[in-house]
Protein backbone atom coordinates (compact mmCIF):
# COMPACT_ATOMS: atom_id res chain seq x y z
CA UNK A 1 151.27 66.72 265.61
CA UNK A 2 150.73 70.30 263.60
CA UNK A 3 150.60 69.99 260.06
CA UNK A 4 150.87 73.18 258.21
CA UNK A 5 148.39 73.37 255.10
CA UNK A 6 150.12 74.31 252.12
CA UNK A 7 149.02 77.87 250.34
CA UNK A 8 148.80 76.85 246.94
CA UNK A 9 145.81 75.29 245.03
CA UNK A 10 144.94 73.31 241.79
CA UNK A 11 142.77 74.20 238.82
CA UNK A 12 141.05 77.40 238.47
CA UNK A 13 138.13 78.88 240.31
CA UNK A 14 134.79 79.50 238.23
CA UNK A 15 135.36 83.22 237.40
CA UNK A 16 138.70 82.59 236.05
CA UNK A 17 137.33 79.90 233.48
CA UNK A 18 134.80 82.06 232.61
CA UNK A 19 137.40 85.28 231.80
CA UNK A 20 139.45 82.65 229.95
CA UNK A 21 136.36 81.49 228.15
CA UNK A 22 135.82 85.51 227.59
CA UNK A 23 138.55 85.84 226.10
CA UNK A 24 138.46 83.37 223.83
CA UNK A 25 135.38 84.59 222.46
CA UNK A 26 137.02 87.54 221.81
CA UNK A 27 139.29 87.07 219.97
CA UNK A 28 137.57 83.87 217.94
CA UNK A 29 135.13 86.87 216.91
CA UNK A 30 137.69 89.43 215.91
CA UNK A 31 139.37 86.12 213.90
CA UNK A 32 135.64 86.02 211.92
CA UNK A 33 135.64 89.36 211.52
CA UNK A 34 138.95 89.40 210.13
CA UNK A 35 138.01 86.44 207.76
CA UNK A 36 134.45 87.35 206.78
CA UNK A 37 136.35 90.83 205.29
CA UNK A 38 139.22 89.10 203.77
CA UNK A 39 136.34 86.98 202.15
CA UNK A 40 134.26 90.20 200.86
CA UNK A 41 137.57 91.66 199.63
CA UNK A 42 138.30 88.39 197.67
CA UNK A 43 135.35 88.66 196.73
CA UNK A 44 135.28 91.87 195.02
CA UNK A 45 138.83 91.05 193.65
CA UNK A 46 137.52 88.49 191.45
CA UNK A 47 134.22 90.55 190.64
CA UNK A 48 136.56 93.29 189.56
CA UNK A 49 138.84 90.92 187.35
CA UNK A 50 135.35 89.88 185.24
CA UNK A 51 134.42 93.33 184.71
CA UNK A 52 137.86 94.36 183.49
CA UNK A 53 137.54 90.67 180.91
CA UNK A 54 134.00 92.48 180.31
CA UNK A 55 135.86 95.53 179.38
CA UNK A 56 138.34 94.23 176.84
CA UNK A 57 135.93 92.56 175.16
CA UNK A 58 134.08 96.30 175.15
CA UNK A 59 136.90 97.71 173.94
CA UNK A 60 137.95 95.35 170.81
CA UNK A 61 133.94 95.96 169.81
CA UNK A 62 134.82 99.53 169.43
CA UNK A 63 137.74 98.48 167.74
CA UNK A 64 135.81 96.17 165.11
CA UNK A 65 133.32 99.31 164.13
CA UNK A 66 135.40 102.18 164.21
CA UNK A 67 135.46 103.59 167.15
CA UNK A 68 131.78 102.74 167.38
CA UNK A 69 130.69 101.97 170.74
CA UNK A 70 128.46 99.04 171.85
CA UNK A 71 124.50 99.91 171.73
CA UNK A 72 123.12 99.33 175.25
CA UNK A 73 119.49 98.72 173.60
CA UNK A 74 118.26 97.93 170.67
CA UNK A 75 114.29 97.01 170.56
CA UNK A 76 112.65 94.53 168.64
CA UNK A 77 111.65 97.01 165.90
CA UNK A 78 115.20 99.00 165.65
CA UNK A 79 117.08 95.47 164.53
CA UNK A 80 114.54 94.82 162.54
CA UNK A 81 115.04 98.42 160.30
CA UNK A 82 118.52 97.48 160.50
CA UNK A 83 117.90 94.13 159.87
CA UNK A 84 120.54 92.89 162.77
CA UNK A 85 120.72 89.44 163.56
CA UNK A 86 123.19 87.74 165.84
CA UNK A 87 123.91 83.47 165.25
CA UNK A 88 123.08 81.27 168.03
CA UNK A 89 125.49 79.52 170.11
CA UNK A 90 125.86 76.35 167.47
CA UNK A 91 126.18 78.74 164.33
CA UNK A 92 122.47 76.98 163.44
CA UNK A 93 119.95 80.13 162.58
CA UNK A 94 120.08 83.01 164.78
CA UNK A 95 118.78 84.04 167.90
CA UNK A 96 115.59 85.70 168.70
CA UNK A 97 115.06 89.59 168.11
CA UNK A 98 113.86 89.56 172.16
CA UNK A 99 117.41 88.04 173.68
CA UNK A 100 119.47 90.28 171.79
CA UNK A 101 117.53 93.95 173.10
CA UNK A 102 120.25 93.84 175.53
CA UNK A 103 123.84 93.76 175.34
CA UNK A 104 125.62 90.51 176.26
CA UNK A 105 125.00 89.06 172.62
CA UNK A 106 126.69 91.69 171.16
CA UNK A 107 129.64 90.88 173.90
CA UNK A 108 129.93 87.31 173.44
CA UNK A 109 131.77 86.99 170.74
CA UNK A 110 134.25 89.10 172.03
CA UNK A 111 135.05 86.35 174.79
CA UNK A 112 134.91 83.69 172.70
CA UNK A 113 131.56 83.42 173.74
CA UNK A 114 132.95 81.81 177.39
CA UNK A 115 130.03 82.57 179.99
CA UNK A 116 132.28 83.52 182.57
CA UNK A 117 133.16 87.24 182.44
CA UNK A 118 129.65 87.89 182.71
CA UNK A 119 128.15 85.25 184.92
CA UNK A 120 130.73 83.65 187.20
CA UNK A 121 129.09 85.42 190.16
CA UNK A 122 126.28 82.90 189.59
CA UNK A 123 125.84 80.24 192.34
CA UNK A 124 124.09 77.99 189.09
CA UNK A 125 126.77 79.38 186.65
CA UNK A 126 127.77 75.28 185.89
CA UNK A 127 124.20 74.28 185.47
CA UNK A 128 123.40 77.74 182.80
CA UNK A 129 126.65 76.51 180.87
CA UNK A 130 124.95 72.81 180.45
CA UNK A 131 121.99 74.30 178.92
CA UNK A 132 123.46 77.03 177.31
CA UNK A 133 125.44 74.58 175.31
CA UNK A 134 122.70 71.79 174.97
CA UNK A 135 120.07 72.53 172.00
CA UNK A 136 118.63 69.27 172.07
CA UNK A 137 117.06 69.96 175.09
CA UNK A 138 114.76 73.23 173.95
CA UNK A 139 112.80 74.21 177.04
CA UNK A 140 116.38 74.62 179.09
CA UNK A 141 118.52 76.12 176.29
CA UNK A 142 115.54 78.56 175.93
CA UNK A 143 115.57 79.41 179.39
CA UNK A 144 119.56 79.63 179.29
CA UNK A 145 119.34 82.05 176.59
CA UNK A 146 117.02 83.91 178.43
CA UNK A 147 119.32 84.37 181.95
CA UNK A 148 122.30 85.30 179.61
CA UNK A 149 120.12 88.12 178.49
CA UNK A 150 118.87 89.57 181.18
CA UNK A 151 121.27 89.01 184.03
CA UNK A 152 124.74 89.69 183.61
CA UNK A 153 126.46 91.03 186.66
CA UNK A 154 127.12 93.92 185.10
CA UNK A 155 125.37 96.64 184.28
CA UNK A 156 125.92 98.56 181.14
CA UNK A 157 125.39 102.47 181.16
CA UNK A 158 123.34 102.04 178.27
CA UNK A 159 121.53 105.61 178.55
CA UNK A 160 124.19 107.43 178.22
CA UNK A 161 126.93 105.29 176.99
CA UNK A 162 126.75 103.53 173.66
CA UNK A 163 122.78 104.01 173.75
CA UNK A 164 119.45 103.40 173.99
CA UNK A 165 117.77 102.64 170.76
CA UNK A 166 113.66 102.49 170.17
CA UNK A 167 111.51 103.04 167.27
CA UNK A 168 110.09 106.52 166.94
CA UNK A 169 107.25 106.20 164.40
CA UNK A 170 109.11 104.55 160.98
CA UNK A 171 112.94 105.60 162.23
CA UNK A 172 115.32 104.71 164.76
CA UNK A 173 115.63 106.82 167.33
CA UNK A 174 118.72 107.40 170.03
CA UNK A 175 117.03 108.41 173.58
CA UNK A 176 118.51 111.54 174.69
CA UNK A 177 120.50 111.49 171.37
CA UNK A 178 119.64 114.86 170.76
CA UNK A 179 118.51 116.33 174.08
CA UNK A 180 120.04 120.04 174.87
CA UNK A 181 121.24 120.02 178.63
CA UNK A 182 119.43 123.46 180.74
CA UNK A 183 122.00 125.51 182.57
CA UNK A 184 121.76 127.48 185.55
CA UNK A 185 121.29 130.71 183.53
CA UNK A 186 118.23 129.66 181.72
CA UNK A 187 119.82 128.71 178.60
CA UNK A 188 120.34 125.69 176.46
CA UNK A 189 123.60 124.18 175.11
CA UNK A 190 123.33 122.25 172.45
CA UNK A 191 125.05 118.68 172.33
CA UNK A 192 124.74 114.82 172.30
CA UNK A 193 123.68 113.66 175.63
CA UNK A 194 124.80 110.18 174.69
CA UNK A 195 128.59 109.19 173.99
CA UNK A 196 128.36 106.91 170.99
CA UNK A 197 132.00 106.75 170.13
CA UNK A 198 135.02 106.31 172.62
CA UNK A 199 136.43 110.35 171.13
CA UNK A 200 133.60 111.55 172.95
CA UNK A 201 133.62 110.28 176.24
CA UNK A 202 135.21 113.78 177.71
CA UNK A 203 136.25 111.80 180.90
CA UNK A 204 136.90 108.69 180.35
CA UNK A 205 138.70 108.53 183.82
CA UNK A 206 135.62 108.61 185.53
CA UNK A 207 132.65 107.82 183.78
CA UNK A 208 131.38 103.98 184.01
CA UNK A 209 130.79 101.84 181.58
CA UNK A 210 129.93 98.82 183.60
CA UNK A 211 129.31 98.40 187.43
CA UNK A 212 127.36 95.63 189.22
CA UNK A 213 123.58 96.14 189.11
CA UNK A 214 120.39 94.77 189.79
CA UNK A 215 116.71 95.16 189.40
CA UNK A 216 114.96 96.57 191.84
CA UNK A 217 110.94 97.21 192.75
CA UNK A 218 110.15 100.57 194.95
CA UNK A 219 111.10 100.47 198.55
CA UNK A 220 114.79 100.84 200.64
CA UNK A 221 117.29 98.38 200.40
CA UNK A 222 119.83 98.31 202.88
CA UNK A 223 121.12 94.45 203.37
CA UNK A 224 120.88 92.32 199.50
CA UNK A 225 119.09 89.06 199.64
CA UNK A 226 121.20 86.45 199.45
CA UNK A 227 122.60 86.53 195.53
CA UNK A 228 120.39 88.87 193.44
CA UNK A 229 120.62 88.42 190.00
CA UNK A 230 122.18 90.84 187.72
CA UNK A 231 120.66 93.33 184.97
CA UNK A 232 121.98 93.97 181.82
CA UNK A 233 121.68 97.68 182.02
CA UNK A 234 122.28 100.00 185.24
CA UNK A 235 120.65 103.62 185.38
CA UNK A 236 122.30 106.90 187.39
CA UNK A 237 120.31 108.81 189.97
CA UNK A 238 117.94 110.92 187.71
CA UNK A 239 117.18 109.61 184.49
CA UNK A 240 116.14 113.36 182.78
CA UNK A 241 114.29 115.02 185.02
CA UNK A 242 112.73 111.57 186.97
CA UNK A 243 114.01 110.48 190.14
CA UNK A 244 115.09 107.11 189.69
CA UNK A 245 117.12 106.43 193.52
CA UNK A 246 119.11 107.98 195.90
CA UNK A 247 121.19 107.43 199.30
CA UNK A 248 119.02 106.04 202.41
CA UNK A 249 120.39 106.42 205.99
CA UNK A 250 118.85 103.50 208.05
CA UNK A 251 119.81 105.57 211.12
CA UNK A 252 117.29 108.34 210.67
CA UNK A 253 114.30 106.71 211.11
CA UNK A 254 112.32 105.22 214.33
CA UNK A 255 109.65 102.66 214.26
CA UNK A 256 109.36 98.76 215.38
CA UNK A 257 111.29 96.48 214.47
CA UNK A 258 108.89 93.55 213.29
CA UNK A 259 108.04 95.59 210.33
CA UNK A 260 111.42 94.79 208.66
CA UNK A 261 111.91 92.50 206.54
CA UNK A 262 115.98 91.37 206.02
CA UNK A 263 117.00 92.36 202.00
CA UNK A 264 114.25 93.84 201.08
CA UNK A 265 111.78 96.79 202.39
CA UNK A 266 109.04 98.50 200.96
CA UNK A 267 108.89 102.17 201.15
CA UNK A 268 106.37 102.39 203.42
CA UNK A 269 107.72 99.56 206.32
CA UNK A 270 111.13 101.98 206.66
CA UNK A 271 114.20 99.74 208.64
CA UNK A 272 114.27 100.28 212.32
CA UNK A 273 116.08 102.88 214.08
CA UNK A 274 119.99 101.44 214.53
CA UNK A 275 120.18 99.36 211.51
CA UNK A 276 123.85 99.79 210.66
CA UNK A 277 124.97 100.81 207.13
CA UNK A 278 123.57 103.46 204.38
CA UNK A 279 121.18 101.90 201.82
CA UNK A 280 119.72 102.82 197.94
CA UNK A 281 115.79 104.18 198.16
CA UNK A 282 114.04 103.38 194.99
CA UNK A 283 111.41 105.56 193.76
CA UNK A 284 110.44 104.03 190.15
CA UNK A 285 111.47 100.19 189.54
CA UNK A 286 114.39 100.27 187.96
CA UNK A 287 117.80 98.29 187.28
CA UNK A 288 120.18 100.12 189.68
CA UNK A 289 123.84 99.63 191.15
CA UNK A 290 124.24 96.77 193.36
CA UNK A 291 126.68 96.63 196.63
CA UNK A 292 126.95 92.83 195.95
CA UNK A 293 130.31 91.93 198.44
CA UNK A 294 130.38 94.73 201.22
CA UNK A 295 129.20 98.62 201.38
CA UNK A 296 131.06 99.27 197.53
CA UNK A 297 129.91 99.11 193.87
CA UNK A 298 132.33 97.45 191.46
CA UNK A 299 132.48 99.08 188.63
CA UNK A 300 134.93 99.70 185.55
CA UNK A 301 134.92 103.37 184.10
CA UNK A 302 135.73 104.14 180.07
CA UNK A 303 139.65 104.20 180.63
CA UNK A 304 139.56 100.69 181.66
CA UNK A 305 140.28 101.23 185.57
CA UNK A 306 138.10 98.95 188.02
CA UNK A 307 137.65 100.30 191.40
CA UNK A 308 134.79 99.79 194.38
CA UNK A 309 132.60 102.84 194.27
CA UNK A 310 130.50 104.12 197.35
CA UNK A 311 127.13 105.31 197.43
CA UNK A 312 127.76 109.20 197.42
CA UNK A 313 130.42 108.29 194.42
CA UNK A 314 127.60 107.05 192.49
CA UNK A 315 125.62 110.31 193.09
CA UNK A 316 127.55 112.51 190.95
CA UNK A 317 126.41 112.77 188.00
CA UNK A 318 129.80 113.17 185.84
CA UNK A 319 130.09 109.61 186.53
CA UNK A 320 127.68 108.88 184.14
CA UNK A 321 127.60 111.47 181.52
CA UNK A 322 130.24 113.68 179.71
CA UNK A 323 127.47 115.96 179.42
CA UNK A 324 128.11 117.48 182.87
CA UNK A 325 130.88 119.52 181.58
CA UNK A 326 129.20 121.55 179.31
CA UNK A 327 126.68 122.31 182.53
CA UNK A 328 127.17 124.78 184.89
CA UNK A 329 125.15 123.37 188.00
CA UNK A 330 126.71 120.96 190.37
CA UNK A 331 127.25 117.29 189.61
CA UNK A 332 125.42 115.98 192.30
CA UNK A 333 122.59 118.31 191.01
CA UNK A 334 122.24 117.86 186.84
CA UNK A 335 119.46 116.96 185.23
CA UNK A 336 118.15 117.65 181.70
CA UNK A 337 114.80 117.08 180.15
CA UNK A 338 113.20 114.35 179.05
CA UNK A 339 113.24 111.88 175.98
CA UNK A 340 109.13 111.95 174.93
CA UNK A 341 109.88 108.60 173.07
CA UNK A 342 110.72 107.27 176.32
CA UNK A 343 107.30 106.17 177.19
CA UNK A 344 106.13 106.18 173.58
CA UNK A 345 104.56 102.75 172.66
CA UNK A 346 106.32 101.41 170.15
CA UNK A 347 105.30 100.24 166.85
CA UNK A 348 105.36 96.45 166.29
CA UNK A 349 108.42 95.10 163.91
């Protein structure tokens, strides 16, 4: 007897699994994309909400000295003429003339000296707070003292906001305090480089007063190591005349591969050709703005706005000085000479 086979089959053939399996992969990797973004942009959200604490805490400084704003340096020898002293964390003597150059000390009472604002992008930010409150246990507290110093996530724009204070012979001197800006035409205009009050900030819309930084040696940067620490200070593009950093386009630039190194490269082992994403050159070692979550800066400008900043943001000048608008050459392009005491040694305390 005939039996007629029936058309239809079970399960799948080995080409359909594998455009299910396709498919899946597909979308699981637009899923991770999707959540490795929400992640930077949380991220950067909470980054943003410290600077803005950071910024308060700027502001009621200002509000304490009269308008004053907060130095970004003052050397060894500077508090010493002014005999400035800051009290360490127990109220017990005060704190060494070398942790207090920079500015958190002169923060941290201003957040009730909490360590957060400053350092809760710190994978070790539980273990500083332990030492940083234990003084019976010297060497750590020491070391504590000495992070809180030098590596808050934000950068101050000391040079040209609040200042930069050194000894010049037996006085204290403001670098660029007094530096005339050159104009296209030749001539000088005369005027404070430096904003040293909040009345003359001229923009306080867009200049920064904070924005995440590191230090970095000479070379291109394009991916961050995993978790760089912070620097207390953060410099612009020129500082005078000097050429402190710019933009770096990995894409312009063939050679092999195996001389990259992931986070960091020197300046003469260039990424290879296709790296994705636009980098910072350095050209003198310097603390400069850091792209911590992402391609963007976060910063927080004079008027108390937070926003995430881009590279070519970051390379106009007027971002960084009020001086710009007394200046007729281009933003991107300003420059003005330099402080002599800069580089001058400076006399011991």
């Amino acid at each position: 007897m005939y039996v007629k086979r029936s058309s239809s089959r079970d399960g799948f053939t080995i080409v359909e699994i594998l455009v299910v399996i396709s498919v899946i992969a597909i979308l699981l990797g637009v899923m991770l994309v999707g959540l490795q973004g929400a992640s930077r942009t949380s991220k950067n959200l909470r980054s943003m909400n410290r600077g803005r604490q950071v910024f308060i805490a700027w502001t009621a400084y200002s509000n304490t000295y009269a308008d004053k704003l907060l130095p970004g340096y003052l050397s060894e020898g500077v508090q010493d003429k002014w005999r400035v002293t800051y009290p360490s964390p127990s109220q017990q003597g005060t704190l060494q003339t070398e942790n207090t150059q920079t500015y958190p000390w002169r923060l941290m009472p201003y957040l009730d000296n909490a360590l957060d604002p400053m350092y809760g992008y710190r994978e070790d930010v539980d273990e500083l707070k332990n030492d940083y409150a234990n003084e019976n246990n010297a060497t750590q507290h020491a070391a504590a003292l000495n992070v809180i110093s030098a590596t808050p996530e934000f950068g101050y724009n000391a040079y040209y906001v609040g200042g930069w204070w050194k000894m010049s012979g037996t006085r204290a001197h403001l670098i660029f305090g007094d530096t005339p800006v050159t104009t296209d035409s030749g001539g000088q205009v005369k005027g404070r480089l430096v904003a040293t009050n909040l009345g003359s900030i001229r923009q306080p819309e867009r200049t920064i007063t904070f924005c995440t930084s590191t230090f970095r040696e000479t070379g291109v940067y394009v991916k961050n190591e995993k978790d760089p620490d912070g620097a207390a200070w953060v410099v612009p593009p020129r500082l005078c005349e000097t050429e402190i950093w710019n933009s770096f386009s990995a894409n312009r630039l063939n050679i092999q591969a195996s001389r990259w190194r992931p986070g960091v490269l020197a300046s003469t082992a260039p990424l290879p050709q296709g790296s994705a994403g636009e980098g910072i050159e350095v050209f003198s070692p310097e603390a400069i703005p850091i792209r911590r979550h992402g391609v963007t800066v976060p910063s927080v400008s004079a008027d108390g706005s937070t926003g995430q900043l881009g590279i070519p943001d970051l390379l106009d000048f007027s971002r960084w000085t009020s001086a710009t608008t007394v200046s007729s050459a281009p933003t991107e392009e300003f420059s003005h000479p330099c402080d002599p005491v800069m580089n001058e040694e400076e006399p011991s305390p």
